[in-house]
PDB file of N, CA and C in Angstrom:
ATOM      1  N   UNK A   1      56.482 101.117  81.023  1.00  0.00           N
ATOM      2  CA  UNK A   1      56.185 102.473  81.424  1.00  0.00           C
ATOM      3  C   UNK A   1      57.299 103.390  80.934  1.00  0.00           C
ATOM      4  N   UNK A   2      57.206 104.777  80.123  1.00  0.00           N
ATOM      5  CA  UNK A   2      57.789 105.151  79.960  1.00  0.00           C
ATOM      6  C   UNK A   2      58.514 106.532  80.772  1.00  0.00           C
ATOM      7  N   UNK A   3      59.485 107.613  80.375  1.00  0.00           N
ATOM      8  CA  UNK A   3      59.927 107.715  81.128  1.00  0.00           C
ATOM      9  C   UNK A   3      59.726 109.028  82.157  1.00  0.00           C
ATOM     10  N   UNK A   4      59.080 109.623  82.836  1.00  0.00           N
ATOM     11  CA  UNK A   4      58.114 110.961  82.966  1.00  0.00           C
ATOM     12  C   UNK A   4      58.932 111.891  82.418  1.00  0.00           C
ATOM     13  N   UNK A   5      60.507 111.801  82.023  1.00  0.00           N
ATOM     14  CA  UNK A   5      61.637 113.077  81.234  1.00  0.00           C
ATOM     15  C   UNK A   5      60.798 113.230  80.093  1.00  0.00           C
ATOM     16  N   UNK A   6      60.763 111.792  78.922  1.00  0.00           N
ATOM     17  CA  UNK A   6      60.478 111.962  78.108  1.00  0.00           C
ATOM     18  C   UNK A   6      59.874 112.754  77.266  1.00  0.00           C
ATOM     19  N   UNK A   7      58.350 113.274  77.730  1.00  0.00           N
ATOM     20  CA  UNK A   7      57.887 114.475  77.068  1.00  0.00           C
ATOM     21  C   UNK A   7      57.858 115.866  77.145  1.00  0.00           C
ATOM     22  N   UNK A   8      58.505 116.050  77.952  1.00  0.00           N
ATOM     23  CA  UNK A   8      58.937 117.348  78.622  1.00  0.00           C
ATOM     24  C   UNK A   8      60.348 117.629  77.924  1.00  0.00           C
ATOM     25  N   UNK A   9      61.214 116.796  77.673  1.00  0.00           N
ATOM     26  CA  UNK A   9      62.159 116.870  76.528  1.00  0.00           C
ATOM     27  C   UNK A   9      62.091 116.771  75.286  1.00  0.00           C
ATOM     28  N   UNK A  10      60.991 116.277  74.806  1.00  0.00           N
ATOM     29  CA  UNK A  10      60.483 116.054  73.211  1.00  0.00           C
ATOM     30  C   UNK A  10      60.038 117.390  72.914  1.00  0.00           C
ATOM     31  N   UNK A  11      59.116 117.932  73.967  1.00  0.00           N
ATOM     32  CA  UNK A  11      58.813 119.557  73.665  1.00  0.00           C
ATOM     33  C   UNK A  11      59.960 120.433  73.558  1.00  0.00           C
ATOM     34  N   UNK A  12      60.676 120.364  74.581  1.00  0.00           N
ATOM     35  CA  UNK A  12      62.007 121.940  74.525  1.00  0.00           C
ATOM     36  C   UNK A  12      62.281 120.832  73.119  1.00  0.00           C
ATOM     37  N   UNK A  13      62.956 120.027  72.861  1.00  0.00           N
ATOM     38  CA  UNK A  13      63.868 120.047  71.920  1.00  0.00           C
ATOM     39  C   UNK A  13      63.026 120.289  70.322  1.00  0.00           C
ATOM     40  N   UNK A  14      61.604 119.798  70.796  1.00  0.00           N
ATOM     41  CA  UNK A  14      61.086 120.452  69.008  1.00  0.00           C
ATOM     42  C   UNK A  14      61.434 121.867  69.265  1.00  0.00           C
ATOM     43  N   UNK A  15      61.209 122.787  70.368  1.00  0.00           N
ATOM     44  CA  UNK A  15      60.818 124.096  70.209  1.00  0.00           C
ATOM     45  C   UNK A  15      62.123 124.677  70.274  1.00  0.00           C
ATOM     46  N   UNK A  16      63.560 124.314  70.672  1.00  0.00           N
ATOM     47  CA  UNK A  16      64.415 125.064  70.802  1.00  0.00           C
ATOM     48  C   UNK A  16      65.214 124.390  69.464  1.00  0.00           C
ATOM     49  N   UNK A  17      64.899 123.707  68.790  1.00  0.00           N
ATOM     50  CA  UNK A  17      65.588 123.141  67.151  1.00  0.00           C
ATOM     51  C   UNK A  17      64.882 123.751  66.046  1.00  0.00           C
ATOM     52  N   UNK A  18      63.356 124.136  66.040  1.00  0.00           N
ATOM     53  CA  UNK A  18      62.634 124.495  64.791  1.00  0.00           C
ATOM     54  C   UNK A  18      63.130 126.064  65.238  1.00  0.00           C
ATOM     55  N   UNK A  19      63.627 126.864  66.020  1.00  0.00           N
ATOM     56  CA  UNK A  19      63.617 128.413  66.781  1.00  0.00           C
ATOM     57  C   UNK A  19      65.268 128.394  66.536  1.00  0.00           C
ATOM     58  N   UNK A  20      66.171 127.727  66.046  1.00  0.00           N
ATOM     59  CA  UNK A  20      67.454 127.749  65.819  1.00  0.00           C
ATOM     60  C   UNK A  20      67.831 127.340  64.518  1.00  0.00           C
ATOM     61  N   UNK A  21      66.433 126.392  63.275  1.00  0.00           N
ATOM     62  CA  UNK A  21      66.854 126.562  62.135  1.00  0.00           C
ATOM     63  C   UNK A  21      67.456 124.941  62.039  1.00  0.00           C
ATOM     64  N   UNK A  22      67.127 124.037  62.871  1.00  0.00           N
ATOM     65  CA  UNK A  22      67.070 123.012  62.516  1.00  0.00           C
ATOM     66  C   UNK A  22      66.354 122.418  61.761  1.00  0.00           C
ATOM     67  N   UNK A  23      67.198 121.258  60.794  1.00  0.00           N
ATOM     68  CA  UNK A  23      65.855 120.614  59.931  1.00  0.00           C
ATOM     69  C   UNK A  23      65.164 120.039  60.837  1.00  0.00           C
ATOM     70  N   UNK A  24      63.926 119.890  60.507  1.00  0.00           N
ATOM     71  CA  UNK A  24      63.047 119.413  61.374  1.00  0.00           C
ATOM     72  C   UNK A  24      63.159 117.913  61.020  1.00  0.00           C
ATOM     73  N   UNK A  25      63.132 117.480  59.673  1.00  0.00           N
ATOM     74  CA  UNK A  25      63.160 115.952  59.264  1.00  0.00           C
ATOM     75  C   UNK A  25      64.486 115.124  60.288  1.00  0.00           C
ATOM     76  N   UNK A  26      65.361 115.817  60.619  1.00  0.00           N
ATOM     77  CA  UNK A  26      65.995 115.209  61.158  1.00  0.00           C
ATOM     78  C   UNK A  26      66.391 115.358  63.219  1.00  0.00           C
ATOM     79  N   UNK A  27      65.149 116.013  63.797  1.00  0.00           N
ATOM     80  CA  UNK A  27      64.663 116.127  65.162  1.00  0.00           C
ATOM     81  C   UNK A  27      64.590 114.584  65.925  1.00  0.00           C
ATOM     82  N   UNK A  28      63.741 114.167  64.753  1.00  0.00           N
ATOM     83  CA  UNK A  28      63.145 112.282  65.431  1.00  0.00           C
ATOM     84  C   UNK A  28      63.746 111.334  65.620  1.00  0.00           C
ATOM     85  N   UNK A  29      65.022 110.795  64.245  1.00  0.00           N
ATOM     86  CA  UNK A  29      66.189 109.920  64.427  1.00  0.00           C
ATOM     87  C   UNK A  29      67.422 110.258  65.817  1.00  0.00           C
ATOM     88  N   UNK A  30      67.471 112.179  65.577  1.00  0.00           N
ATOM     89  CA  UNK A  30      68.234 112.234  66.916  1.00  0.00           C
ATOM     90  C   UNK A  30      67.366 111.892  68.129  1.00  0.00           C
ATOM     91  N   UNK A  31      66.326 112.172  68.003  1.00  0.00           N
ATOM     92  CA  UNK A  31      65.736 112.030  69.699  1.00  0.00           C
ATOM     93  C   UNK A  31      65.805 110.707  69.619  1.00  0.00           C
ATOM     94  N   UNK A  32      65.343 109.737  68.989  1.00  0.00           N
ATOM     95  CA  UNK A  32      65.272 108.435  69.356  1.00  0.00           C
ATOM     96  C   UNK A  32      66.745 107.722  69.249  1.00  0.00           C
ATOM     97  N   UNK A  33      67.583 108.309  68.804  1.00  0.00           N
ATOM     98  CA  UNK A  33      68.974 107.668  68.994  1.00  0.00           C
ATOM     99  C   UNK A  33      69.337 108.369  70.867  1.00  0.00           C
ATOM    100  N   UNK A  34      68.954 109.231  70.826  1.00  0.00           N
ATOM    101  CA  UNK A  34      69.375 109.728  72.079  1.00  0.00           C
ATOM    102  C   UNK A  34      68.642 108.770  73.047  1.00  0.00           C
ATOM    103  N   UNK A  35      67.508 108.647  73.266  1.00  0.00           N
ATOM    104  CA  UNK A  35      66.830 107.953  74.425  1.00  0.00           C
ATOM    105  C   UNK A  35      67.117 106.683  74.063  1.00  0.00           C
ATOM    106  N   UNK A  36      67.656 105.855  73.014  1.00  0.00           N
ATOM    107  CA  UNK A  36      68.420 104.944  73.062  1.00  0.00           C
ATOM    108  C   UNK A  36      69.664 104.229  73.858  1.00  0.00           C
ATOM    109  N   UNK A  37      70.167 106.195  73.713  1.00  0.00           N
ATOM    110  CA  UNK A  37      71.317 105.758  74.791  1.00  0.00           C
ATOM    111  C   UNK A  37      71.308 106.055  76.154  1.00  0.00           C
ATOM    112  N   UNK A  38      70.118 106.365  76.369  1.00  0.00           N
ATOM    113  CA  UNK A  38      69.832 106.091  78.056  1.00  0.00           C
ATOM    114  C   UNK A  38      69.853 104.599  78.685  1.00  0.00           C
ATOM    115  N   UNK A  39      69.612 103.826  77.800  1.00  0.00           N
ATOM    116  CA  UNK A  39      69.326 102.599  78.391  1.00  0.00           C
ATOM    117  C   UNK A  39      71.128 102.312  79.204  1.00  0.00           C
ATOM    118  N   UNK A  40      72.285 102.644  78.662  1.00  0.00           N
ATOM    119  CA  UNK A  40      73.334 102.402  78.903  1.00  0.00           C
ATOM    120  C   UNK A  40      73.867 103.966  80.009  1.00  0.00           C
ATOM    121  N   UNK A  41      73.024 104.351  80.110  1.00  0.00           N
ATOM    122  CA  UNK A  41      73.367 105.792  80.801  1.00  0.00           C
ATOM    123  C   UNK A  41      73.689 105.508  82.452  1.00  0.00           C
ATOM    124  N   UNK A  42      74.881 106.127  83.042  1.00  0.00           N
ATOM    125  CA  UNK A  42      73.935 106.060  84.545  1.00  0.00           C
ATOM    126  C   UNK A  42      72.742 106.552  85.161  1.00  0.00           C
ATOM    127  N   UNK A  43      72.350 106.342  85.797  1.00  0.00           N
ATOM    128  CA  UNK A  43      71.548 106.541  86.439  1.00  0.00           C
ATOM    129  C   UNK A  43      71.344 107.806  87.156  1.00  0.00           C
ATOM    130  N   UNK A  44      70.458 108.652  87.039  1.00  0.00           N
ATOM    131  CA  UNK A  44      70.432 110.357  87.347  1.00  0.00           C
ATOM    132  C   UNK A  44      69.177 110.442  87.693  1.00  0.00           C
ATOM    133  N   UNK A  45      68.768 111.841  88.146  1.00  0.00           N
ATOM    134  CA  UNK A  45      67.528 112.502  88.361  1.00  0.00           C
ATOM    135  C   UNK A  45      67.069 112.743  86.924  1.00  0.00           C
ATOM    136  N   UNK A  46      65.963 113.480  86.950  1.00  0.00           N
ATOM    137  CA  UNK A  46      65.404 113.445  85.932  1.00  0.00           C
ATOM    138  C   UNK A  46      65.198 114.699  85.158  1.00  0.00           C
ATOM    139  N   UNK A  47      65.801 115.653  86.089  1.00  0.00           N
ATOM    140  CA  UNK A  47      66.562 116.825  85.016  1.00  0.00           C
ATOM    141  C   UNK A  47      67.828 116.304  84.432  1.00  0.00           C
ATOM    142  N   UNK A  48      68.696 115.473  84.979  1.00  0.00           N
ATOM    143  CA  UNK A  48      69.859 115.166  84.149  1.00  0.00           C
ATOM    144  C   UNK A  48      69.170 114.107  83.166  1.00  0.00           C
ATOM    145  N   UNK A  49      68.674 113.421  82.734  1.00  0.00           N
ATOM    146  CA  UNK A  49      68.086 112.791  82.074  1.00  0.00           C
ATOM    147  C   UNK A  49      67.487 113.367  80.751  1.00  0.00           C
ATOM    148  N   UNK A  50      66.673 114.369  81.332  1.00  0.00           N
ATOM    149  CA  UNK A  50      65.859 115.015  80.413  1.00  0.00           C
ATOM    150  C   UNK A  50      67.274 116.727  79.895  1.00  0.00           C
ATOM    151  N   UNK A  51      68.215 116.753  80.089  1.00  0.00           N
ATOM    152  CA  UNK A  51      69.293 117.314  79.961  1.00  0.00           C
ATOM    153  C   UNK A  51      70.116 116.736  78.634  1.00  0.00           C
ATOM    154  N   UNK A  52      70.129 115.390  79.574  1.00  0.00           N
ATOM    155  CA  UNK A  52      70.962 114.588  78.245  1.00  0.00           C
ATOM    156  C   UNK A  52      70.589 114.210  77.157  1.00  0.00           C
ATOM    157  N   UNK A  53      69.197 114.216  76.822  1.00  0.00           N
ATOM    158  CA  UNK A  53      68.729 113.797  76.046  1.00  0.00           C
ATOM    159  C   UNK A  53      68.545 115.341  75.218  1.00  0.00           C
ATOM    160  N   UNK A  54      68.319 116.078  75.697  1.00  0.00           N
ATOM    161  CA  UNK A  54      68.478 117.667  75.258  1.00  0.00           C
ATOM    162  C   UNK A  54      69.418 117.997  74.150  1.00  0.00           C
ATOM    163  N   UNK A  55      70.270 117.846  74.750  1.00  0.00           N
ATOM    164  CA  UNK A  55      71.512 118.232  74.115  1.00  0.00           C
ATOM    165  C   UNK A  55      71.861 117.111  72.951  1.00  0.00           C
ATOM    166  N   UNK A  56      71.821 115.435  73.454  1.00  0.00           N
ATOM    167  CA  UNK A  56      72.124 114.449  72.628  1.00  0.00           C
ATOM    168  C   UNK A  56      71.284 114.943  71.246  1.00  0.00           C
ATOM    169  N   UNK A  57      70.176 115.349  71.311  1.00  0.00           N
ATOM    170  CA  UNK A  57      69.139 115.166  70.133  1.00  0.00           C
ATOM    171  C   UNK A  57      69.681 116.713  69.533  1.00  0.00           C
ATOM    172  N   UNK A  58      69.781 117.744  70.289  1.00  0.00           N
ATOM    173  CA  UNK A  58      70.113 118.556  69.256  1.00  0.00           C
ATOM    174  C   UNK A  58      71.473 118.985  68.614  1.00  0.00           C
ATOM    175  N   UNK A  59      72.604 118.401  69.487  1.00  0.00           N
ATOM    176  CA  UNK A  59      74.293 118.343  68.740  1.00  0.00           C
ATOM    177  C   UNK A  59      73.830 117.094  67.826  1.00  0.00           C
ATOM    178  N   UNK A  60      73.198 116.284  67.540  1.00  0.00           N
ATOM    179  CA  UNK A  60      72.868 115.082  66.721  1.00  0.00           C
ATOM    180  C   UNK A  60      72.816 115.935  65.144  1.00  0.00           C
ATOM    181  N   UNK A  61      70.996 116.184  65.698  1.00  0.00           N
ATOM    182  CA  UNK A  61      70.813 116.930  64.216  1.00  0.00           C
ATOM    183  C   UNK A  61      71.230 118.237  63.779  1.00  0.00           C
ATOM    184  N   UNK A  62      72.178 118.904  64.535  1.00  0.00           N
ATOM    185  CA  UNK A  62      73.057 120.020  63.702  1.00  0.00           C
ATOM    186  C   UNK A  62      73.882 119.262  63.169  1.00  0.00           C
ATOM    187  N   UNK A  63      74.362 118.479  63.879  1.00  0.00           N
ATOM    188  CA  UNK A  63      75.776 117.621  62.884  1.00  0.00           C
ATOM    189  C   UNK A  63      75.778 117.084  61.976  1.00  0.00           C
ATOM    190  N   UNK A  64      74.495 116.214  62.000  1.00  0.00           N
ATOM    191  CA  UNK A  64      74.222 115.227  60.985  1.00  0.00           C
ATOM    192  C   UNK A  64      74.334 115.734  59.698  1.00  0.00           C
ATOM    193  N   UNK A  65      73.710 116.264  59.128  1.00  0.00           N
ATOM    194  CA  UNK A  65      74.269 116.955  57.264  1.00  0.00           C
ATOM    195  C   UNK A  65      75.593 117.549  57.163  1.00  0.00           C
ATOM    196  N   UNK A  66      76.179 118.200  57.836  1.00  0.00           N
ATOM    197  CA  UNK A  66      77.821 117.776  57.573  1.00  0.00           C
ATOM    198  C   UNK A  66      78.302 116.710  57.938  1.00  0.00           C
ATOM    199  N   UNK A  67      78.002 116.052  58.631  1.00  0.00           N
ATOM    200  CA  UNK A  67      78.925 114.292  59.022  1.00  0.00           C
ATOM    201  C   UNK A  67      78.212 113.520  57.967  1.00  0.00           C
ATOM    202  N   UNK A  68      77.101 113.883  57.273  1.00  0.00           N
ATOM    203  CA  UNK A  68      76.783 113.411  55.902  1.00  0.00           C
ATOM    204  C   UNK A  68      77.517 113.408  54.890  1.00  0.00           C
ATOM    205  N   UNK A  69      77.764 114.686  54.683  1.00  0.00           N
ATOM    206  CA  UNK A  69      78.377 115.132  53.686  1.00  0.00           C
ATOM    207  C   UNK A  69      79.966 114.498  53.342  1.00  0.00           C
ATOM    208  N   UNK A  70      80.392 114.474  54.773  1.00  0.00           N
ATOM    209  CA  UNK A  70      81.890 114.271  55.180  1.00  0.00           C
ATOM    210  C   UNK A  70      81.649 113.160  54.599  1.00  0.00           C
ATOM    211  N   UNK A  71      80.954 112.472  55.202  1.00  0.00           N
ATOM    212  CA  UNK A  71      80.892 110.609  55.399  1.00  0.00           C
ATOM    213  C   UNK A  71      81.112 110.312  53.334  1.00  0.00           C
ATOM    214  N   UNK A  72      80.420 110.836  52.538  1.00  0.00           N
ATOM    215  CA  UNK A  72      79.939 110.526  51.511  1.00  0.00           C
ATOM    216  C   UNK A  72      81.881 111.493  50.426  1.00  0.00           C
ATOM    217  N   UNK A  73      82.574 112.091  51.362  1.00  0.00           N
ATOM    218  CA  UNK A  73      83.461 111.897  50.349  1.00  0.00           C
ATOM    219  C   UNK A  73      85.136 111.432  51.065  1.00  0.00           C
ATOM    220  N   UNK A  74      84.767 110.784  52.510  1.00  0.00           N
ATOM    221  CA  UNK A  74      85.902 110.467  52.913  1.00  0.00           C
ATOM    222  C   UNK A  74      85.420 108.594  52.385  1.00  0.00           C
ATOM    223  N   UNK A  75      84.317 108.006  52.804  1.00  0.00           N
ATOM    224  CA  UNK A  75      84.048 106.905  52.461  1.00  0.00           C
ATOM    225  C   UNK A  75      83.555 106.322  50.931  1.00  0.00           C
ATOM    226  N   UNK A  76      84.244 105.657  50.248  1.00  0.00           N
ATOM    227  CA  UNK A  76      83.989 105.279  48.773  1.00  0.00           C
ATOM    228  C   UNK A  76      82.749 104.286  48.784  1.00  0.00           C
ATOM    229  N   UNK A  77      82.184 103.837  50.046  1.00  0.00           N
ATOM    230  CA  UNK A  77      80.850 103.069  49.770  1.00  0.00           C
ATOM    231  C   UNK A  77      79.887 104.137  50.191  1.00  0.00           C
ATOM    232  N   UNK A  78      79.993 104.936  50.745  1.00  0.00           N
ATOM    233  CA  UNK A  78      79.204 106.277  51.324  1.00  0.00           C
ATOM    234  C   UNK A  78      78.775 106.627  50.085  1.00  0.00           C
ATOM    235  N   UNK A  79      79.892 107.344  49.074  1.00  0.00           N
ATOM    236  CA  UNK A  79      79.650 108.409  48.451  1.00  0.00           C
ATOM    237  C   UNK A  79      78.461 107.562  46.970  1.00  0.00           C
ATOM    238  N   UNK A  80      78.505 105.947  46.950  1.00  0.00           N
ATOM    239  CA  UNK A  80      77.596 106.009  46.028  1.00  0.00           C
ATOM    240  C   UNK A  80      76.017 105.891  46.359  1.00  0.00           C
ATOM    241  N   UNK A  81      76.007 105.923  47.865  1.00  0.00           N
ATOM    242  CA  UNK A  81      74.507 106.000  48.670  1.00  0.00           C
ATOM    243  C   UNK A  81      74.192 107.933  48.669  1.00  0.00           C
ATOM    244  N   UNK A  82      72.879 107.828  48.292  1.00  0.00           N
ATOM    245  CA  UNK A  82      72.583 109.498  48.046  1.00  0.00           C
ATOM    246  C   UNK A  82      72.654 110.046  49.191  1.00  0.00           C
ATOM    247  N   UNK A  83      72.747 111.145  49.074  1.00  0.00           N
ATOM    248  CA  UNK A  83      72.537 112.011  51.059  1.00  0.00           C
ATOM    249  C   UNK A  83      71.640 112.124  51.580  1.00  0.00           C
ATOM    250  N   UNK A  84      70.755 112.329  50.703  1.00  0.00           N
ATOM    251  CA  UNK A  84      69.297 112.095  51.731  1.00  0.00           C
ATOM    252  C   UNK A  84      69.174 110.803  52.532  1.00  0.00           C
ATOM    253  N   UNK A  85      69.919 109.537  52.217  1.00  0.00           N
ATOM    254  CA  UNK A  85      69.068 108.429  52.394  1.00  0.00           C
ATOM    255  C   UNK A  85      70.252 108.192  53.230  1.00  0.00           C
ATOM    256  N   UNK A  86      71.417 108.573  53.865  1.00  0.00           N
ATOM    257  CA  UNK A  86      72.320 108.836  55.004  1.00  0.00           C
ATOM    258  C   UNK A  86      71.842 109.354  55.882  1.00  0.00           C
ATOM    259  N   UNK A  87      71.469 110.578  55.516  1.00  0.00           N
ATOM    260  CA  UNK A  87      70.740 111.272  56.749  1.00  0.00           C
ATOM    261  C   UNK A  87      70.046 110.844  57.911  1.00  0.00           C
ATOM    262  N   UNK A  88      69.021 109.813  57.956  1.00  0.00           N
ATOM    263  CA  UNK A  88      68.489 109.885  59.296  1.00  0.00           C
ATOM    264  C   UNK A  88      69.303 108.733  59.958  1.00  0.00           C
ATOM    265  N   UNK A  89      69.975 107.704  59.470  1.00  0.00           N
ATOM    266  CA  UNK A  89      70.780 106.914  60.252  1.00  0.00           C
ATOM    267  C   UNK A  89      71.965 107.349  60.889  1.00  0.00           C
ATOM    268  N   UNK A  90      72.640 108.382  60.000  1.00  0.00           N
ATOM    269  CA  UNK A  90      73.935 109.386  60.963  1.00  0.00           C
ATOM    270  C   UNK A  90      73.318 110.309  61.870  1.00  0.00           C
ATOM    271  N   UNK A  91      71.873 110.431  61.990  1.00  0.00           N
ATOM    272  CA  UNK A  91      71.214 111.607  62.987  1.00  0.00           C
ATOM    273  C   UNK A  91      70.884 110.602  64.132  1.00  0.00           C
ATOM    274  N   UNK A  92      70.655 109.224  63.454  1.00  0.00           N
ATOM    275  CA  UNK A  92      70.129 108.221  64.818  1.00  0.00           C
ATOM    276  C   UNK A  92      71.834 107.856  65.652  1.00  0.00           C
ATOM    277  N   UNK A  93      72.739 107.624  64.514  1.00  0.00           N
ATOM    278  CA  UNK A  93      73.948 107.490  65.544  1.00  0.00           C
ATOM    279  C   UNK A  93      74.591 108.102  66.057  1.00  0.00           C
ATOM    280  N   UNK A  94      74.355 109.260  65.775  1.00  0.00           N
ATOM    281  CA  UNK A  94      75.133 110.659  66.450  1.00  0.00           C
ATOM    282  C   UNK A  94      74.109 111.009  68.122  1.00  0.00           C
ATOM    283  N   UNK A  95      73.288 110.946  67.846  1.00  0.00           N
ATOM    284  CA  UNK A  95      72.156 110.737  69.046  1.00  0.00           C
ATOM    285  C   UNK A  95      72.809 109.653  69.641  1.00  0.00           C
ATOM    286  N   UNK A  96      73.104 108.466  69.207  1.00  0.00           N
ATOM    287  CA  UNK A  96      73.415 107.514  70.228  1.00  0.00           C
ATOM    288  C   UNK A  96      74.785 107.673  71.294  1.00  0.00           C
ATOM    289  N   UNK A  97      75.425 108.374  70.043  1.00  0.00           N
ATOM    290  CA  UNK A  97      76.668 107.794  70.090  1.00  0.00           C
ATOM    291  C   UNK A  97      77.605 109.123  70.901  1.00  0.00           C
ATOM    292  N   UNK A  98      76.624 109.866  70.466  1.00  0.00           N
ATOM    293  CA  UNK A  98      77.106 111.464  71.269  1.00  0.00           C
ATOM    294  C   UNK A  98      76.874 111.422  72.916  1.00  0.00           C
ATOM    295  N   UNK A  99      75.537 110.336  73.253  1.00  0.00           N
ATOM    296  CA  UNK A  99      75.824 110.575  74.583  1.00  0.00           C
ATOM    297  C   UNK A  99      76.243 108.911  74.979  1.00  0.00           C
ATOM    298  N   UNK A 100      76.375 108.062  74.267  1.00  0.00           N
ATOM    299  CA  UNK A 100      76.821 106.893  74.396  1.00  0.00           C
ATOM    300  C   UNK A 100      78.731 106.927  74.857  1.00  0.00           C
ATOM    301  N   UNK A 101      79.314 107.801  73.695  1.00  0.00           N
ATOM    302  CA  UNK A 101      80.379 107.475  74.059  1.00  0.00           C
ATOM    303  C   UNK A 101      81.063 108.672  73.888  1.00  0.00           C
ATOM    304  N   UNK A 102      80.511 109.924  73.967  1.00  0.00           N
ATOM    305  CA  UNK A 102      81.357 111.045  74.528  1.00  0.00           C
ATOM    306  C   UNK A 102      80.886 111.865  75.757  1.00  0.00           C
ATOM    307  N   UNK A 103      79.726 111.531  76.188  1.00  0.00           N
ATOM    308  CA  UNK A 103      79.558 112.027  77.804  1.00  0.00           C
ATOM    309  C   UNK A 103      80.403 111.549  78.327  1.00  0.00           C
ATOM    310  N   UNK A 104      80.886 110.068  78.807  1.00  0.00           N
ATOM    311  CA  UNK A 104      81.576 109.541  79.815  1.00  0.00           C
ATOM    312  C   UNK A 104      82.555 110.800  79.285  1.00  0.00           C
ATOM    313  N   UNK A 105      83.475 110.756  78.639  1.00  0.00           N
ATOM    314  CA  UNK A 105      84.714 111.322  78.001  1.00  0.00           C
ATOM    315  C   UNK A 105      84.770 113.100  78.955  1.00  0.00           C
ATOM    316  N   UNK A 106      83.380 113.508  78.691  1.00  0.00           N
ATOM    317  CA  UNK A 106      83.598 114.972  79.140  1.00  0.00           C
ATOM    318  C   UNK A 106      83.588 114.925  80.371  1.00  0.00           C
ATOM    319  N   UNK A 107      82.770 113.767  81.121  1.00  0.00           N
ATOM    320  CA  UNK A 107      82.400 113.769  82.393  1.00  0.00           C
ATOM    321  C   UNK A 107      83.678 113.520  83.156  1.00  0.00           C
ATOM    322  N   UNK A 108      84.837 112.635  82.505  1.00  0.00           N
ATOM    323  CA  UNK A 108      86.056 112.240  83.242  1.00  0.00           C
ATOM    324  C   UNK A 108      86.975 113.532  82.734  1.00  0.00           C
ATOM    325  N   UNK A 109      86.899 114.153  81.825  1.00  0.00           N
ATOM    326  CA  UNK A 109      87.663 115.532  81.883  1.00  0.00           C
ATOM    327  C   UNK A 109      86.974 116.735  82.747  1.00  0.00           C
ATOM    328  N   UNK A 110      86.112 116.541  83.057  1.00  0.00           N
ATOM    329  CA  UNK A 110      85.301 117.475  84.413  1.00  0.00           C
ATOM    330  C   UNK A 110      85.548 116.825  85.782  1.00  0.00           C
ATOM    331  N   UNK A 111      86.333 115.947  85.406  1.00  0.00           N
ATOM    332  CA  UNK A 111      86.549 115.228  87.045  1.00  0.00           C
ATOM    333  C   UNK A 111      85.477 114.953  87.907  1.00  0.00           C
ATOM    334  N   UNK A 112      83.834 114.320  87.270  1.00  0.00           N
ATOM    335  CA  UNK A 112      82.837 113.854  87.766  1.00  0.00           C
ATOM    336  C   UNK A 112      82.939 112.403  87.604  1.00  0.00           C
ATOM    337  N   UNK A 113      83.580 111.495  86.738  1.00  0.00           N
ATOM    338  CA  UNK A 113      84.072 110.064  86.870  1.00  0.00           C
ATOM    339  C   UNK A 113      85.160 109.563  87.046  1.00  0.00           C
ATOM    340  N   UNK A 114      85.277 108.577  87.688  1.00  0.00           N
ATOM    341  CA  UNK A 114      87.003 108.561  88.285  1.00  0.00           C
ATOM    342  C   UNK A 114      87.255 106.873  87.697  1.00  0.00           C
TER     343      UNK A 114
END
């Protein structure tokens, strides 16, 4: 069963990413890297849920084509893989990894985890 956040967050985030000039090709790898990292999430209501996944999916795919770009001239095996074909795997790990392993981080500098 999936999760009742789920589509109620798939909508704001198509509609508040295509209304801000996001690529759209890269909406899907972040959302699904994001609800990826719910599985490791605590446990919340389901506005924080459908929050986190908000934000995970759209700091994902703004980032992703510059952390592309970056990736392809700080890394010498990067730079001989084309950018397009980077793209949706740095949009799936930035989704993951944005609320995987920098929520805790903000949450203990907000003094909500101890």
């Amino acid at each position: 069963m999936t999760e009742p956040s789920i589509p109620a967050a798939g909508v704001g985030i198509i509609v508040a990413g295509l209304a801000t000039g996001l690529p759209a090709d890269l909406i899907l790898p972040a959302f699904v890297g994001a609800i990826a990292s719910l599985r490791a999430a605590e446990e919340g209501g389901p506005w924080a849920r459908v929050m986190q996944v908000f934000v995970g999916t759209l700091l994902a795919a703004w980032t992703a084509a510059p952390v592309t770009l970056l990736a392809g001239e700080i890394l010498p095996a990067a730079s001989r893989v084309p950018v397009e074909m980077l793209r949706y795997p740095v949009a799936f790990s930035l989704g993951w990894g944005g609320l995987r392993l920098v929520l805790p981080r903000v949450e203990k500098l907000m003094g909500g985890a101890k």
